[in-house]
PDB file of N, CA and C in Angstrom:
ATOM      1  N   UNK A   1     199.241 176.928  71.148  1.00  0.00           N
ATOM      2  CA  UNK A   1     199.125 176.368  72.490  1.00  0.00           C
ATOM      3  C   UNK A   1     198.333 175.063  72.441  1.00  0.00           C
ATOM      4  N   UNK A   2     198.782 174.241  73.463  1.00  0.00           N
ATOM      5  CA  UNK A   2     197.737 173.195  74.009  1.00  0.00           C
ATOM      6  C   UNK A   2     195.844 173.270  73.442  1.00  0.00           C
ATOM      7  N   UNK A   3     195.879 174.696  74.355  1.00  0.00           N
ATOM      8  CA  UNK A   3     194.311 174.551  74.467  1.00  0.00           C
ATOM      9  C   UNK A   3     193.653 175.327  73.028  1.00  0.00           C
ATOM     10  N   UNK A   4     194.639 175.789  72.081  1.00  0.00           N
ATOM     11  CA  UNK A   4     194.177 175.874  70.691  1.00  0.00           C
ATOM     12  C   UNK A   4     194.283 175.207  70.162  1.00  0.00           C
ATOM     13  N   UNK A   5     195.167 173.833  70.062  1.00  0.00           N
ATOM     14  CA  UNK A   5     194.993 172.994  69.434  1.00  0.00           C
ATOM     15  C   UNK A   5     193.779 171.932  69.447  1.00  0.00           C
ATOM     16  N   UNK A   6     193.639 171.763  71.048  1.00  0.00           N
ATOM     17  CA  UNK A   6     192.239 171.309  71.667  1.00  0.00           C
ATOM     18  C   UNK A   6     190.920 171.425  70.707  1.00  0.00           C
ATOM     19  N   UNK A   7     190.885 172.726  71.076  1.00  0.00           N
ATOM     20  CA  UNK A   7     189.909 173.222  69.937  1.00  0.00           C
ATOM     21  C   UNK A   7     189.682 173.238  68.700  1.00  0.00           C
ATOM     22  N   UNK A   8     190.851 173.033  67.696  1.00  0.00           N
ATOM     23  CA  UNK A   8     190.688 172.523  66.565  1.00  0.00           C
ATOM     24  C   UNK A   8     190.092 171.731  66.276  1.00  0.00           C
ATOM     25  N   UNK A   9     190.988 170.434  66.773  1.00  0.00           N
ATOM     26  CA  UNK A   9     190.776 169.237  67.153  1.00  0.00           C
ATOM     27  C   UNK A   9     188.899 169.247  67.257  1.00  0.00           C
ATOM     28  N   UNK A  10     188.993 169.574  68.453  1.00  0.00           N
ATOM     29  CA  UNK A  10     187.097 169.664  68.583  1.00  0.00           C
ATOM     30  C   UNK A  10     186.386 169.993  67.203  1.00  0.00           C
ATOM     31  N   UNK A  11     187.001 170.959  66.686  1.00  0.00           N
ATOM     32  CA  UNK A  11     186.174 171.516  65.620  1.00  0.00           C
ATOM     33  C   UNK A  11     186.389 170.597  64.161  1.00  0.00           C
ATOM     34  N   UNK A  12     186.869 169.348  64.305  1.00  0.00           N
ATOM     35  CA  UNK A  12     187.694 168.880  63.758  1.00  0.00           C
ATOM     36  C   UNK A  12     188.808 168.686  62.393  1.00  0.00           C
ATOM     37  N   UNK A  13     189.683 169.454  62.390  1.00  0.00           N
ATOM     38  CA  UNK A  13     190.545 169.723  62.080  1.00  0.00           C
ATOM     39  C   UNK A  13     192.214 168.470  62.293  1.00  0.00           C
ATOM     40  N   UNK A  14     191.970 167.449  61.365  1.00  0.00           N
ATOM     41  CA  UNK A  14     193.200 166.775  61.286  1.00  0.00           C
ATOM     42  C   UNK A  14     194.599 167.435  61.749  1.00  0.00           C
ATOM     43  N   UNK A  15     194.579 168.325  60.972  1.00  0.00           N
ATOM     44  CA  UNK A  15     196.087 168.513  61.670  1.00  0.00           C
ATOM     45  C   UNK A  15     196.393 169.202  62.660  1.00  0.00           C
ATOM     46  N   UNK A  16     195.386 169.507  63.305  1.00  0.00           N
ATOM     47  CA  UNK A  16     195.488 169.836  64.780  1.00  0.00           C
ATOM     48  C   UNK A  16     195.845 168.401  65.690  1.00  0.00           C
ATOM     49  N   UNK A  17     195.040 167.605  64.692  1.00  0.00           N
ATOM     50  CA  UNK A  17     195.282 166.085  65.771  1.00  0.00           C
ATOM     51  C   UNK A  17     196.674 165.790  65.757  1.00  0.00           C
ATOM     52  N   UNK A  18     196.959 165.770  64.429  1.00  0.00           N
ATOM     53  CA  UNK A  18     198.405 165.306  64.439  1.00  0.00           C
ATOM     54  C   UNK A  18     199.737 166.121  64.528  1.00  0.00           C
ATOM     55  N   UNK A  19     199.324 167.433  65.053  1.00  0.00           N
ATOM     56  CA  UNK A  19     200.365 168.192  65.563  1.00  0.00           C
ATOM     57  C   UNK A  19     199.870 167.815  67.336  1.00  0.00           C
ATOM     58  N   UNK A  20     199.436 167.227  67.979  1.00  0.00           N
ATOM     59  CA  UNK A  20     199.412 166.536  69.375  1.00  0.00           C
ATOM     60  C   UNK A  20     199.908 165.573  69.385  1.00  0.00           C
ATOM     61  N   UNK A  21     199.751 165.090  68.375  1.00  0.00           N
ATOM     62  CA  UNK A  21     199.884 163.396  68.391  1.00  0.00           C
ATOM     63  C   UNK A  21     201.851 163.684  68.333  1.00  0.00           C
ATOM     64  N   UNK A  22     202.133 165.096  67.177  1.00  0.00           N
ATOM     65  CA  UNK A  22     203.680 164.585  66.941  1.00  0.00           C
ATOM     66  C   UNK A  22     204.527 165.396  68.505  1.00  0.00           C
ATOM     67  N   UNK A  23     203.891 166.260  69.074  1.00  0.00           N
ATOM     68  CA  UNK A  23     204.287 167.209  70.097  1.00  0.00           C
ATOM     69  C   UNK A  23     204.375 165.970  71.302  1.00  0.00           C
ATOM     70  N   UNK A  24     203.372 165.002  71.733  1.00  0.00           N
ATOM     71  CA  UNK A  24     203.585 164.097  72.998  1.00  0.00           C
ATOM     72  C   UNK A  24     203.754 162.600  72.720  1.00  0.00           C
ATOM     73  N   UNK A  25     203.626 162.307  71.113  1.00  0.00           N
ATOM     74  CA  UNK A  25     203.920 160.812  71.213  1.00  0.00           C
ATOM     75  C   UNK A  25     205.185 160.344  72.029  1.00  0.00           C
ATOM     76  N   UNK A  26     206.860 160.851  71.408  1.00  0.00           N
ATOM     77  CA  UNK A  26     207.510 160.668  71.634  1.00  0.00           C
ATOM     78  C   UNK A  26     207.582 160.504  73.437  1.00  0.00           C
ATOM     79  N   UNK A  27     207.362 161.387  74.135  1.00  0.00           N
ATOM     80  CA  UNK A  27     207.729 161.522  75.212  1.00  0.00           C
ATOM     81  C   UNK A  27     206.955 160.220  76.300  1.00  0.00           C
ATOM     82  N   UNK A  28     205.318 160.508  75.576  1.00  0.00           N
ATOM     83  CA  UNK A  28     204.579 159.312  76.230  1.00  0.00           C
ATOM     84  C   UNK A  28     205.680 157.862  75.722  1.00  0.00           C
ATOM     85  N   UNK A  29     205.701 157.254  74.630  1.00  0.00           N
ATOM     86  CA  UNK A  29     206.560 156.129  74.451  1.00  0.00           C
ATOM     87  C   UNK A  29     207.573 156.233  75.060  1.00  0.00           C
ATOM     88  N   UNK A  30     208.637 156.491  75.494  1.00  0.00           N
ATOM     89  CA  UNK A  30     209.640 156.954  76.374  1.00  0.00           C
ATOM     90  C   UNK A  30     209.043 156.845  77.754  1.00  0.00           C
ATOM     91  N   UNK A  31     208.029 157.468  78.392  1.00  0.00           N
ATOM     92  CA  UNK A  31     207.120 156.933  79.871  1.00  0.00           C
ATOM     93  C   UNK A  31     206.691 155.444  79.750  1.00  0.00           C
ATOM     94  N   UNK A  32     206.453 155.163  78.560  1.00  0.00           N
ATOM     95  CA  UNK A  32     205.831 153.912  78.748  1.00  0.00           C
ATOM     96  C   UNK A  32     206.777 152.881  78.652  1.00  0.00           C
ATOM     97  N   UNK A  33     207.978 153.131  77.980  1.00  0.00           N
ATOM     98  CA  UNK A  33     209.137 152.016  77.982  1.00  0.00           C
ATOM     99  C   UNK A  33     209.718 151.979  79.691  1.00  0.00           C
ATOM    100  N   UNK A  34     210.084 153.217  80.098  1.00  0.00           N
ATOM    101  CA  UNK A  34     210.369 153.057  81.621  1.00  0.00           C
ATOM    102  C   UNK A  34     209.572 152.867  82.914  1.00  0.00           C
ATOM    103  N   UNK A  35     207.991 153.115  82.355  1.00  0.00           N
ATOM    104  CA  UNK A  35     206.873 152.385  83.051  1.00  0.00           C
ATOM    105  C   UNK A  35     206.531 151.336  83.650  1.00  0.00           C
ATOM    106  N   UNK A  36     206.821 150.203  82.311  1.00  0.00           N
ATOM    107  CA  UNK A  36     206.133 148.924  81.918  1.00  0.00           C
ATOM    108  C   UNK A  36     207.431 148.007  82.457  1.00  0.00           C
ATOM    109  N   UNK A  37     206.643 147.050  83.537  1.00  0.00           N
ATOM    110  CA  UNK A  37     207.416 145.864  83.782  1.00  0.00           C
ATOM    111  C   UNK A  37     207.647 145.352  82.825  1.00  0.00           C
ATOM    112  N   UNK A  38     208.828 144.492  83.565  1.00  0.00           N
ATOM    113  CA  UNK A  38     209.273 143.533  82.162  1.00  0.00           C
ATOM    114  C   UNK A  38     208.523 142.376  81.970  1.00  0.00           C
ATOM    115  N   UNK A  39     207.425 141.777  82.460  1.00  0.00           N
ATOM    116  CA  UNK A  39     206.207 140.793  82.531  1.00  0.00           C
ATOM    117  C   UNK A  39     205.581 141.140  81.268  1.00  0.00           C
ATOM    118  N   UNK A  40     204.803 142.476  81.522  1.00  0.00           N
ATOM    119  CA  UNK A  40     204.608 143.344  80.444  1.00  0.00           C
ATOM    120  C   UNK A  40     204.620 143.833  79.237  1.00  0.00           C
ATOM    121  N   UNK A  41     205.818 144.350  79.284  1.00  0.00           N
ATOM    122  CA  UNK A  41     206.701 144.723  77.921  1.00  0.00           C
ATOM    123  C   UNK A  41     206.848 142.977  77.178  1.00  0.00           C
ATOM    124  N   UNK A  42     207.073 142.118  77.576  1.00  0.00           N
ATOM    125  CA  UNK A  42     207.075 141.071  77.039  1.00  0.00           C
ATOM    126  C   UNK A  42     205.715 141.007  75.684  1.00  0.00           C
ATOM    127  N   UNK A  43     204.845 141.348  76.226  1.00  0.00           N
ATOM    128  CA  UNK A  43     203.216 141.323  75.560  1.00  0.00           C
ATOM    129  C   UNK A  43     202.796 142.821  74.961  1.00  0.00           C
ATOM    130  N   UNK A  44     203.363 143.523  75.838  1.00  0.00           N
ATOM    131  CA  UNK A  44     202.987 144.841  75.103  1.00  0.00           C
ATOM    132  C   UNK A  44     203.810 145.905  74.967  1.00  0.00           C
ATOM    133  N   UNK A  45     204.124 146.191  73.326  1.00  0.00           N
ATOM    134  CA  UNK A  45     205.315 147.757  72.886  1.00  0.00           C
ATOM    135  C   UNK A  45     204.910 149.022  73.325  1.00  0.00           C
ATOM    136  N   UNK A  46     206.033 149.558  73.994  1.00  0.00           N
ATOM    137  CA  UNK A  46     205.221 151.212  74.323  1.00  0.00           C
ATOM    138  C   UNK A  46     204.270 151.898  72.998  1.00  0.00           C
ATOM    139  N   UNK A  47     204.588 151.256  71.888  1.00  0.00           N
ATOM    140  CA  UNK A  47     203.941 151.907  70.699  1.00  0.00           C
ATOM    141  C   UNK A  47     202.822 151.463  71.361  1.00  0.00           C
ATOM    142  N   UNK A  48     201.836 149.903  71.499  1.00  0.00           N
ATOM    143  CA  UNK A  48     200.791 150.040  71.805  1.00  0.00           C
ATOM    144  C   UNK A  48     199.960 150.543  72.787  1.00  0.00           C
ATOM    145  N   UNK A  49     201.084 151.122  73.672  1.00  0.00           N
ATOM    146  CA  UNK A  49     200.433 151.807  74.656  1.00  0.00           C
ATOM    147  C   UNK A  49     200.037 153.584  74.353  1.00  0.00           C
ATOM    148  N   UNK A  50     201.089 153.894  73.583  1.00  0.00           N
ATOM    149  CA  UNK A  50     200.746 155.347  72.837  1.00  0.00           C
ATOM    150  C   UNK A  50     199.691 155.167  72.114  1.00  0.00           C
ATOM    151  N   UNK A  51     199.009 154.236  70.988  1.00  0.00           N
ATOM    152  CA  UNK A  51     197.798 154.451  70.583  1.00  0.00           C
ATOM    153  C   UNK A  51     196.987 154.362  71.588  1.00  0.00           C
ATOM    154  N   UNK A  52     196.968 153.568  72.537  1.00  0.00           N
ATOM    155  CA  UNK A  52     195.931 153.177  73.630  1.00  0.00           C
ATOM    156  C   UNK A  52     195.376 154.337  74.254  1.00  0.00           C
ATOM    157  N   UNK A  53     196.700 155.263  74.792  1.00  0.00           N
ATOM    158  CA  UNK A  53     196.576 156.447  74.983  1.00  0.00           C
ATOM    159  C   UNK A  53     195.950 157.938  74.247  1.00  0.00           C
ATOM    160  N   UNK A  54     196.377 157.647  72.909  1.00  0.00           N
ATOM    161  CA  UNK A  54     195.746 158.471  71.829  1.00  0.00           C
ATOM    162  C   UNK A  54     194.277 158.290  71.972  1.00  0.00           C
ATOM    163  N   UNK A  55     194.085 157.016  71.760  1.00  0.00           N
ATOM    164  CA  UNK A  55     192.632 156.722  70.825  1.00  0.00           C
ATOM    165  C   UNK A  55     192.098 157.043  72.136  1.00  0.00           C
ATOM    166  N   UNK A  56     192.072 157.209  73.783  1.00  0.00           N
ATOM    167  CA  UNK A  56     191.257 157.128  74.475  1.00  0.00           C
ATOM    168  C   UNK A  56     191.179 158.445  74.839  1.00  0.00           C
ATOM    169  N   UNK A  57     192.422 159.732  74.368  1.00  0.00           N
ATOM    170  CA  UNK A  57     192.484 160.369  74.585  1.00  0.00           C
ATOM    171  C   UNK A  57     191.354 161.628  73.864  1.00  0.00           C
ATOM    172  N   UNK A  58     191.311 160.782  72.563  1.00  0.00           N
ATOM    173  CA  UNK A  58     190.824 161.959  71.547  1.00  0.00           C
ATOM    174  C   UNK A  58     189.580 161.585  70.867  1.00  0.00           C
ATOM    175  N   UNK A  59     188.972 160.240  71.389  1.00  0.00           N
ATOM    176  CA  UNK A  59     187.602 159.835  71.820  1.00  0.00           C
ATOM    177  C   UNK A  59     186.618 160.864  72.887  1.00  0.00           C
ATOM    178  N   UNK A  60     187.612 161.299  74.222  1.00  0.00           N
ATOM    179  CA  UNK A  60     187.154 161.777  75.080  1.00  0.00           C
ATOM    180  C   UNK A  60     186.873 163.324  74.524  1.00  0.00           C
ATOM    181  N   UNK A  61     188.099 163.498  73.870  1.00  0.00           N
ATOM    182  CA  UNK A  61     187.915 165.460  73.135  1.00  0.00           C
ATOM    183  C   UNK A  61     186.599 165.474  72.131  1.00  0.00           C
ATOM    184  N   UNK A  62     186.202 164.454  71.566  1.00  0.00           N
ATOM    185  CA  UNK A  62     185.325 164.411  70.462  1.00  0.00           C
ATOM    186  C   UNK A  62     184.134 164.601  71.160  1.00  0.00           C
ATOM    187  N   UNK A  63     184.152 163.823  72.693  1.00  0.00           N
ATOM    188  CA  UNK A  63     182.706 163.738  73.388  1.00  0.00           C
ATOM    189  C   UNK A  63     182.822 164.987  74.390  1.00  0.00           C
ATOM    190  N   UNK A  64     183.618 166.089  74.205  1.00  0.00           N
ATOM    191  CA  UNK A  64     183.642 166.823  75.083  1.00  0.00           C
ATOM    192  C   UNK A  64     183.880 166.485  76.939  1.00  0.00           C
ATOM    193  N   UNK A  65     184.169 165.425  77.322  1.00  0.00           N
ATOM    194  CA  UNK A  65     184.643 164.768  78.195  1.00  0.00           C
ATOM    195  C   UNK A  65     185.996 165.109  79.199  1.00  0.00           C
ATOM    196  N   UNK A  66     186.753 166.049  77.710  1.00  0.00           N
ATOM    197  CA  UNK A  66     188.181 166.603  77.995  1.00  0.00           C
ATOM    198  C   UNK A  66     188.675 168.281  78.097  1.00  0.00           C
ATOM    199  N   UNK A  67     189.028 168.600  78.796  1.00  0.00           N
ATOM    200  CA  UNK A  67     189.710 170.234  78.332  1.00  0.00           C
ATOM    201  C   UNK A  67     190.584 170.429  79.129  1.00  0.00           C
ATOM    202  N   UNK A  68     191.248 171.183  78.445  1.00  0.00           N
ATOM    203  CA  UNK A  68     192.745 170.931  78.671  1.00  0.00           C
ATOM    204  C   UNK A  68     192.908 172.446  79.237  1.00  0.00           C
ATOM    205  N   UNK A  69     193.739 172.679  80.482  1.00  0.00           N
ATOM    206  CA  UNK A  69     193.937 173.273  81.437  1.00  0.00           C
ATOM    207  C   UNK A  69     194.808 174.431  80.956  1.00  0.00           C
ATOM    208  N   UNK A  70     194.302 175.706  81.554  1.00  0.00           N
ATOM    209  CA  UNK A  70     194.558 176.779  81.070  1.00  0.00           C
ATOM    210  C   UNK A  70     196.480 176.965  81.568  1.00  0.00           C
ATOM    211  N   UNK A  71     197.292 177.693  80.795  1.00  0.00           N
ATOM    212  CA  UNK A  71     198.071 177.886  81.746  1.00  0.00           C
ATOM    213  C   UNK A  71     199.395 176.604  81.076  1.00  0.00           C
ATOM    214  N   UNK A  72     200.255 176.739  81.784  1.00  0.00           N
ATOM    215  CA  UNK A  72     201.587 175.753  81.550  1.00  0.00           C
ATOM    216  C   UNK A  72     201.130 174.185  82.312  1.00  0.00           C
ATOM    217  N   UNK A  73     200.062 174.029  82.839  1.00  0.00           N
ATOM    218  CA  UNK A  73     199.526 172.648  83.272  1.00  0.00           C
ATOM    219  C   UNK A  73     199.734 171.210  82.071  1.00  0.00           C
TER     220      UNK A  73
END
């Protein structure tokens, strides 16, 4: 689940990270290509918006900042 992987992660455990990273990259890049104006996308690849997203994401799990919601949320 989500919130066991969470916890890995916390405990830190690499491939907990990167079984998140491979479970929502795709889908986030895909939000972010149909997101992003075309002003935008000119300057910035949904790829850089998936790290943007990562790194701010799993900064926040490290500082305990984050937990992830019990349940199909």
């Amino acid at each position: 689940t989500d919130h066991s992987l969470l916890k890995r992660v916390q405990a830190g455990e690499p491939a907990a990270a990167d079984e998140l990273y491979r479970r929502y990259a795709d889908h986030l890049r895909a939000l972010a290509a149909r997101q992003t104006s075309a002003a935008l996308a000119s300057r910035v690849d949904p790829d850089d918006i998936v790290q943007s997203v990562f790194r701010t994401f799993f900064r926040r799990v490290n500082t305990d900042r984050y937990q992830v919601p019990r349940g199909d949320d």
